[in-house]
Protein backbone atom coordinates (compact mmCIF):
# COMPACT_ATOMS: atom_id res chain seq x y z
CA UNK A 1 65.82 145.44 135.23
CA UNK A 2 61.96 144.87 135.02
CA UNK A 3 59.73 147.15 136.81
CA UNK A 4 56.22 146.35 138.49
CA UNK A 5 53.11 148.07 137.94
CA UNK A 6 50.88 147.23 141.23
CA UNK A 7 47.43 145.31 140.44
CA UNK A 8 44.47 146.84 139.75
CA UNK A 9 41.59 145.95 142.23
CA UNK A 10 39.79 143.70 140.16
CA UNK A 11 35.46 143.83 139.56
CA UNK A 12 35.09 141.42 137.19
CA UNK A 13 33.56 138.28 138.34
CA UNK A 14 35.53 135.15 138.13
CA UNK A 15 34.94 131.47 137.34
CA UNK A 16 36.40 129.13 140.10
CA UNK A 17 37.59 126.79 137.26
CA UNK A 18 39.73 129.49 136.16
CA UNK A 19 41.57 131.14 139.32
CA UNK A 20 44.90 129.71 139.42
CA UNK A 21 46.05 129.82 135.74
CA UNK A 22 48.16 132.65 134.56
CA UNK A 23 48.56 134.25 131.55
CA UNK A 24 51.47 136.35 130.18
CA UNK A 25 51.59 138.98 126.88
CA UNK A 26 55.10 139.91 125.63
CA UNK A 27 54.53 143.62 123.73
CA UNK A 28 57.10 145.45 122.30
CA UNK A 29 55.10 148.97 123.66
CA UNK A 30 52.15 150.46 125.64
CA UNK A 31 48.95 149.93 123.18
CA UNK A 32 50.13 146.82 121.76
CA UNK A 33 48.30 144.83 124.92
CA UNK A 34 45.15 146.42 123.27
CA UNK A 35 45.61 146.40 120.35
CA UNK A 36 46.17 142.63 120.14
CA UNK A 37 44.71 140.44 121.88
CA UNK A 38 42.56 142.49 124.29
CA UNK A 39 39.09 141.29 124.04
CA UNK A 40 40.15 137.56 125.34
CA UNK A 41 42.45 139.13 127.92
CA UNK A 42 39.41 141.01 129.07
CA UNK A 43 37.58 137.44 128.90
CA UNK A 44 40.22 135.30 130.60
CA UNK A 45 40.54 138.36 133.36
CA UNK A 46 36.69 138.11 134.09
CA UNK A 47 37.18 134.29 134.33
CA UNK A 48 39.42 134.64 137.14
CA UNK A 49 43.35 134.36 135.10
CA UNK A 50 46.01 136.40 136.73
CA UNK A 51 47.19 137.46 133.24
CA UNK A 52 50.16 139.72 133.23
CA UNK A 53 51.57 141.89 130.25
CA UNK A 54 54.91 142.55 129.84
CA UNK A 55 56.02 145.79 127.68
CA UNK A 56 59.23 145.58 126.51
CA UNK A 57 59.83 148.97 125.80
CA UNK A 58 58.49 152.57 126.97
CA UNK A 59 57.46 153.88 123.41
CA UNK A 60 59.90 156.73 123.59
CA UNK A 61 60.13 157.11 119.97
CA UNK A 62 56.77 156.32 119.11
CA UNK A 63 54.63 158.61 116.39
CA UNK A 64 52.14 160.93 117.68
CA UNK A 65 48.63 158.83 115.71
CA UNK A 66 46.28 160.77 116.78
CA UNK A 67 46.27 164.58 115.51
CA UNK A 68 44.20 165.65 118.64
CA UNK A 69 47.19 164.96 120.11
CA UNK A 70 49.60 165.97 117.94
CA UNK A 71 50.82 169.25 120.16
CA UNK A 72 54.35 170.26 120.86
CA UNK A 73 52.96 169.76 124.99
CA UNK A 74 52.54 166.08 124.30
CA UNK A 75 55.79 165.77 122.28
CA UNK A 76 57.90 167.14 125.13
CA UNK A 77 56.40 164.46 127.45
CA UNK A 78 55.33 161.36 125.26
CA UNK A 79 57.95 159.19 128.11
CA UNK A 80 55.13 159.84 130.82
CA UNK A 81 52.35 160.48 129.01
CA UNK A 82 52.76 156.69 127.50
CA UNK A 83 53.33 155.65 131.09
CA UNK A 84 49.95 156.90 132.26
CA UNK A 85 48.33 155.99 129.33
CA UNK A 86 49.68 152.57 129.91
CA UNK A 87 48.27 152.30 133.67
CA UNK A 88 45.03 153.51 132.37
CA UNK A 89 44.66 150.66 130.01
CA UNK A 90 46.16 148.26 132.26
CA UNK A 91 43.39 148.92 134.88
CA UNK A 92 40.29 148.74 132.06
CA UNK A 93 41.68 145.45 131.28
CA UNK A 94 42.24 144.14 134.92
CA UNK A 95 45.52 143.16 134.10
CA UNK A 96 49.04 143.29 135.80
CA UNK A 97 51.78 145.05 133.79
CA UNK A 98 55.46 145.06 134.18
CA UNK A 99 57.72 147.23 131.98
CA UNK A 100 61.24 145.13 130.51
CA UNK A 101 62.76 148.45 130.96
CA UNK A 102 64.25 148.54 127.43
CA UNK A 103 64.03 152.30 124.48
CA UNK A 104 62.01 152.04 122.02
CA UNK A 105 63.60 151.57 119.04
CA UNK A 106 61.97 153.65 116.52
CA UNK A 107 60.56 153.52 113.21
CA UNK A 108 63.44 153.63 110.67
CA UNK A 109 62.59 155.57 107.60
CA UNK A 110 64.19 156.31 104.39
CA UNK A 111 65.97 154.18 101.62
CA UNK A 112 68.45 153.08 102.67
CA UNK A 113 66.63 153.09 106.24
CA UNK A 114 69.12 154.75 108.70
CA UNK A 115 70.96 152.72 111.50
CA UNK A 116 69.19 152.17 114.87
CA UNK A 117 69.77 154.04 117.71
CA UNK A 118 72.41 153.25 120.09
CA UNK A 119 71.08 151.65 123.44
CA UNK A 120 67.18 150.81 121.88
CA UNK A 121 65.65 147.37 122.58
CA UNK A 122 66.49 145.82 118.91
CA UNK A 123 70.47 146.19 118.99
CA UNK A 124 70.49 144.95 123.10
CA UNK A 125 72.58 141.82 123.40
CA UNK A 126 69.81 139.24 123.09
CA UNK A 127 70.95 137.73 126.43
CA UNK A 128 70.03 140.46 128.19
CA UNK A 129 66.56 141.05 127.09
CA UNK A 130 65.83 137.44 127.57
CA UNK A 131 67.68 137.01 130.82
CA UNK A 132 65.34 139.90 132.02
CA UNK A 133 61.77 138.10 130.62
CA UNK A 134 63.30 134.81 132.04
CA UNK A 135 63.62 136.31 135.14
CA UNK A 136 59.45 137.79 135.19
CA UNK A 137 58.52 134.29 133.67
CA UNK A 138 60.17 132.01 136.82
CA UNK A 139 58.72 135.13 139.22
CA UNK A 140 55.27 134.60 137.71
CA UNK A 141 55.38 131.06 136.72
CA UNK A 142 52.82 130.90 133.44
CA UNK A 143 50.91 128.83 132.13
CA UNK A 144 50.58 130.63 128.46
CA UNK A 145 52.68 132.58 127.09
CA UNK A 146 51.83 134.76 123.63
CA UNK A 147 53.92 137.27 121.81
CA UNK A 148 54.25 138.08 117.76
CA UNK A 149 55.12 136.02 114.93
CA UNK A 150 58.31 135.65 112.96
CA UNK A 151 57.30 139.02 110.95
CA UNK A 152 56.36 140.87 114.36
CA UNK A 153 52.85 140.94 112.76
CA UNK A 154 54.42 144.03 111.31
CA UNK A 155 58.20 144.59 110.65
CA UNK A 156 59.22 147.01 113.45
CA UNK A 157 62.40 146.67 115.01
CA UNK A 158 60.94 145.97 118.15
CA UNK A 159 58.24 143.60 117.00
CA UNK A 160 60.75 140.94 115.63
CA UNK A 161 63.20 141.85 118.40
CA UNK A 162 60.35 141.02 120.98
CA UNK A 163 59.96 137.39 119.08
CA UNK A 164 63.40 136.89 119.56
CA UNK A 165 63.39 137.56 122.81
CA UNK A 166 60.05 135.97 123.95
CA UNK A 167 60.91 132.38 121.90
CA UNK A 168 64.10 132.43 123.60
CA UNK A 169 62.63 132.92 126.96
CA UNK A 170 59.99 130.47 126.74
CA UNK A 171 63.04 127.65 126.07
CA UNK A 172 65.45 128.77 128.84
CA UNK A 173 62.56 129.41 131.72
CA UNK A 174 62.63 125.72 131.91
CA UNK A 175 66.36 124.87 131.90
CA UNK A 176 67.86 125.50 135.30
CA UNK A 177 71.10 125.42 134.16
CA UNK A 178 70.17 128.63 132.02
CA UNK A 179 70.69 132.21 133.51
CA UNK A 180 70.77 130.52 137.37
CA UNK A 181 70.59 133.99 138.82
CA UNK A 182 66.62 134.73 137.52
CA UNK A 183 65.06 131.98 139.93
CA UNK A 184 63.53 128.48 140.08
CA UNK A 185 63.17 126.91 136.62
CA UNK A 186 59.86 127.03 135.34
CA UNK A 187 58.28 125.21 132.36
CA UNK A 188 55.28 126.64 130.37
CA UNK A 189 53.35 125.11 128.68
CA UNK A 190 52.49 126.79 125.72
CA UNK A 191 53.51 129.72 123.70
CA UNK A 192 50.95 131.34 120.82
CA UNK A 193 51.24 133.89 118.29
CA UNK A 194 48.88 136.41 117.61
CA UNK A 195 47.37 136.38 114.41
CA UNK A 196 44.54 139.37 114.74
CA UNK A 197 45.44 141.29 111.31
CA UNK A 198 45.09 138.31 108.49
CA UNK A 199 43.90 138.97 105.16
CA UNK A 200 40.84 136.53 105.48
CA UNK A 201 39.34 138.65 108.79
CA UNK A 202 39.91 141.88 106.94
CA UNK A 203 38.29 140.92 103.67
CA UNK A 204 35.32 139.45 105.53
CA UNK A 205 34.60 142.41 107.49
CA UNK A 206 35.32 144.59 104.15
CA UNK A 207 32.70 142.81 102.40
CA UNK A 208 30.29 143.15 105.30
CA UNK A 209 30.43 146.91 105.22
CA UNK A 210 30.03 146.94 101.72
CA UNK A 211 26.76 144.80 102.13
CA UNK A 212 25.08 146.86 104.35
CA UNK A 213 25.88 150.13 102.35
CA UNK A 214 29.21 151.24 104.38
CA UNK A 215 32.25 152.67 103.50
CA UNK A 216 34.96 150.51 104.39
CA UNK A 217 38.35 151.23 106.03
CA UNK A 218 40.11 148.39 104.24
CA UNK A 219 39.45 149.16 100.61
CA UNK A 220 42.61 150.53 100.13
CA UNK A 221 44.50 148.26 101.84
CA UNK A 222 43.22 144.99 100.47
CA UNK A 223 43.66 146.38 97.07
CA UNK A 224 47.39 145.77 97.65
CA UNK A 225 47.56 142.75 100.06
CA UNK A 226 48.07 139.55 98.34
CA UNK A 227 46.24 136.41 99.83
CA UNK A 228 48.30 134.51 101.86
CA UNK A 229 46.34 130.92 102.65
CA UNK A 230 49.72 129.48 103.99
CA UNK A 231 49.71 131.74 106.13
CA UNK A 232 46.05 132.24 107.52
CA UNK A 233 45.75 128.81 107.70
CA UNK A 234 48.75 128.77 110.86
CA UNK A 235 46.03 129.55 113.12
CA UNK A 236 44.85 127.16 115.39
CA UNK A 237 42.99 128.91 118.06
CA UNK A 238 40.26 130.84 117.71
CA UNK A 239 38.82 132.11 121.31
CA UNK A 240 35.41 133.52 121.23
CA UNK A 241 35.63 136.94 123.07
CA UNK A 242 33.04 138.84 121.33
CA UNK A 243 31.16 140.36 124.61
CA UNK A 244 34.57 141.98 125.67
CA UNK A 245 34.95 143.84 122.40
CA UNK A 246 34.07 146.89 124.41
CA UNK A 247 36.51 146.31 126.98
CA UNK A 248 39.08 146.30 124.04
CA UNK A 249 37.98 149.13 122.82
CA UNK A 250 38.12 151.43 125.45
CA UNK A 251 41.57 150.13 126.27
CA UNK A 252 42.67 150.68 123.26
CA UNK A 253 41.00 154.77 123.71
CA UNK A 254 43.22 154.49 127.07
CA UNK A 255 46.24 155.27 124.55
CA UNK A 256 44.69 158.28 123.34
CA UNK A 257 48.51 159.21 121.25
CA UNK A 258 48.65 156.23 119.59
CA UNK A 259 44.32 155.80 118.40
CA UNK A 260 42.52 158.01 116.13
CA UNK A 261 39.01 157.73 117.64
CA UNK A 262 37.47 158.65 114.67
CA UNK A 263 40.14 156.25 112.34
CA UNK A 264 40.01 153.16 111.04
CA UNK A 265 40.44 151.30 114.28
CA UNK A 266 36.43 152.18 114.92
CA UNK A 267 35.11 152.23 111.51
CA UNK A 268 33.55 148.59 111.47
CA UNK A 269 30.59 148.65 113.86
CA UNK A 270 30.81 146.20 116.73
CA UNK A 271 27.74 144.53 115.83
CA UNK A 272 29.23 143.59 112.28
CA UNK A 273 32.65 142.31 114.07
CA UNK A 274 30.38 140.19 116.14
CA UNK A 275 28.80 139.11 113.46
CA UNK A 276 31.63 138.53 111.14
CA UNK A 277 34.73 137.41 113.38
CA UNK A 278 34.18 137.35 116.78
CA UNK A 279 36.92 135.64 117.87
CA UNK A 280 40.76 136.75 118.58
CA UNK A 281 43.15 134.28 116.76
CA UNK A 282 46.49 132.38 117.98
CA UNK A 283 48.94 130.19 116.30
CA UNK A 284 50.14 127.24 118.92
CA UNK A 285 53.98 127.41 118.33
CA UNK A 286 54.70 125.08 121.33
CA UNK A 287 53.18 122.77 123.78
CA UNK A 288 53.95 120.63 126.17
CA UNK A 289 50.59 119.32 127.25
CA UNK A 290 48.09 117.60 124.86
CA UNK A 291 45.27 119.77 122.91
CA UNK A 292 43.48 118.85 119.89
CA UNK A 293 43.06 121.10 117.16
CA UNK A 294 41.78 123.18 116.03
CA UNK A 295 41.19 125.12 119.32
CA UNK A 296 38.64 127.68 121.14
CA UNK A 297 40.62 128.26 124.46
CA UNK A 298 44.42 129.22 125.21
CA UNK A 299 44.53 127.04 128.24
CA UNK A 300 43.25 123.93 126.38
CA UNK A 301 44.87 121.02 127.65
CA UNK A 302 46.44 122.60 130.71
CA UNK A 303 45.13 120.64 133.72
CA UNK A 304 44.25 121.74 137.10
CA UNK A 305 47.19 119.57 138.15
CA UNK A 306 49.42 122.31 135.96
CA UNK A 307 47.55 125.45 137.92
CA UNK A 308 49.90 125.40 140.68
């Protein structure tokens, strides 16, 4: 069910330590690989990791975010335009992509919120979405594996439907007595959430605008987000990727629909995000290999042995 997207020819310059390990991103759709995550996929990428991202769903009934863009011409097309938008990101970031081949599910609005759509990506049987990520995970054979929390780091459909999904796939890769048709059993050895939107990054970077005289894009928001130290303090790994914040950024301008280039998104200067937080931050969920925490690196623990 999965479909390829062939590599991009790759400039970066790797790190021999590196080649060998792989990487793999479950998103629910095109822009969430930027969006999330991207600065230390840029990193790991220049390093010399095969990292691959896997997009769940096409975006089909994803919101129109940037009012440049907001035309009837790009309506009538959002399927391919989110394809090529996709491919254009995929290629800044060096990265392979595959696409699940699921439909979006929407955003469901109103109160009571309506029923999903028939067919989208949140109401498929769960066996088949994970039988088709099991499959791409024994093809690929990582070493990492990262997708959303519990909450989908925001409650879309498709967000906690893609946590489903990936959590079940990371347990049944390994079990060859589990979906026998997807290929060789294959065990990896850790899965991480993403944690890039908690309260404590957001604050800091608020009050860091406000000291040099800025207007901050998170005023209003913090005003009505409770802290939540439970919570931040799930994160384990913290990988420095500040000198790929550009990278991320003009990824994340690849999905010119879904970013605002003059919103929020770019209303921080980079030098106060390098300043402030630059690092991109995981929650170690499982492991088979042995890392001590807290952590700077996703492949921590993973030894050359593993890269195979």
């Amino acid at each position: 069910m999965s479909v390829e997207s062939p590599a991009p020819s790759a400039s970066a310059t790797t790190a021999a330590s590196r080649v060998g390990l792989r990487l793999m991103h479950v998103h629910a759709h095109p822009d969430d690989e930027s969006s999330k995550g991207a600065a230390s996929t840029a990193m790991y990428v220049a390093e010399g990791v095969d990292v691959h991202v896997v997009t769940c769903t096409g975006g089909e009934r994803g919101s129109v975010l940037n009012p440049k863009m907001d035309r009837p011409d790009v309506w009538e097309n959002i399927t391919e335009i989110r394809r090529q938008e996709m491919e254009r990101a995929r290629d800044i970031l060096g990265v392979r992509q595959h696409w699940l081949g699921f439909v979006d599910s929407g955003w469901p609005e109103g109160d009571p919120k309506p029923p999903l759509p028939e067919g989208c990506f949140a109401l498929a049987p769960l066996e088949e979405s994970t039988a088709a990520l099991v499959r791409l995970i024994r093809e690929h054979r990582p070493h990492v594996l990262t997708t959303y929390d519990e909450r989908g780091g925001y409650p879309h459909p498709d967000h906690i439907r893609c946590h489903e999904v990936s959590v079940a796939a990371f347990e049944a890769a390994s079990d060859p007595a589990l979906y026998p048709d997807a290929g060789p059993a294959w065990q990896v050895s850790k899965l991480y959430y993403h944690h890039s939107f908690n309260r404590e990054r957001m604050q800091r970077l608020h009050d860091a605008m406000v000291a040099h005289g800025l207007e901050s894009p998170w005023e209003e928001r913090l005003k009505d987000w409770k802290p939540e130290p439970e919570w931040d303090a799930r994160v384990t790994t913290k990988v420095p990727c500040s000198d790929y914040f550009g990278v991320r950024d003009q990824a994340l301008l690849a999905h010119a629909t879904q970013i605002d280039p003059d919103g929020f998104w770019f209303a921080v200067p980079r030098e106060i995000q390098t300043e402030v937080w630059p690092t991109e931050d995981y929650e170690l969920v499982r492991s088979v290999v042995d890392s001590p925490m807290p952590e700077s690196d996703l492949f921590a623990g993973v030894v050359p042995e593993a890269a195979s």
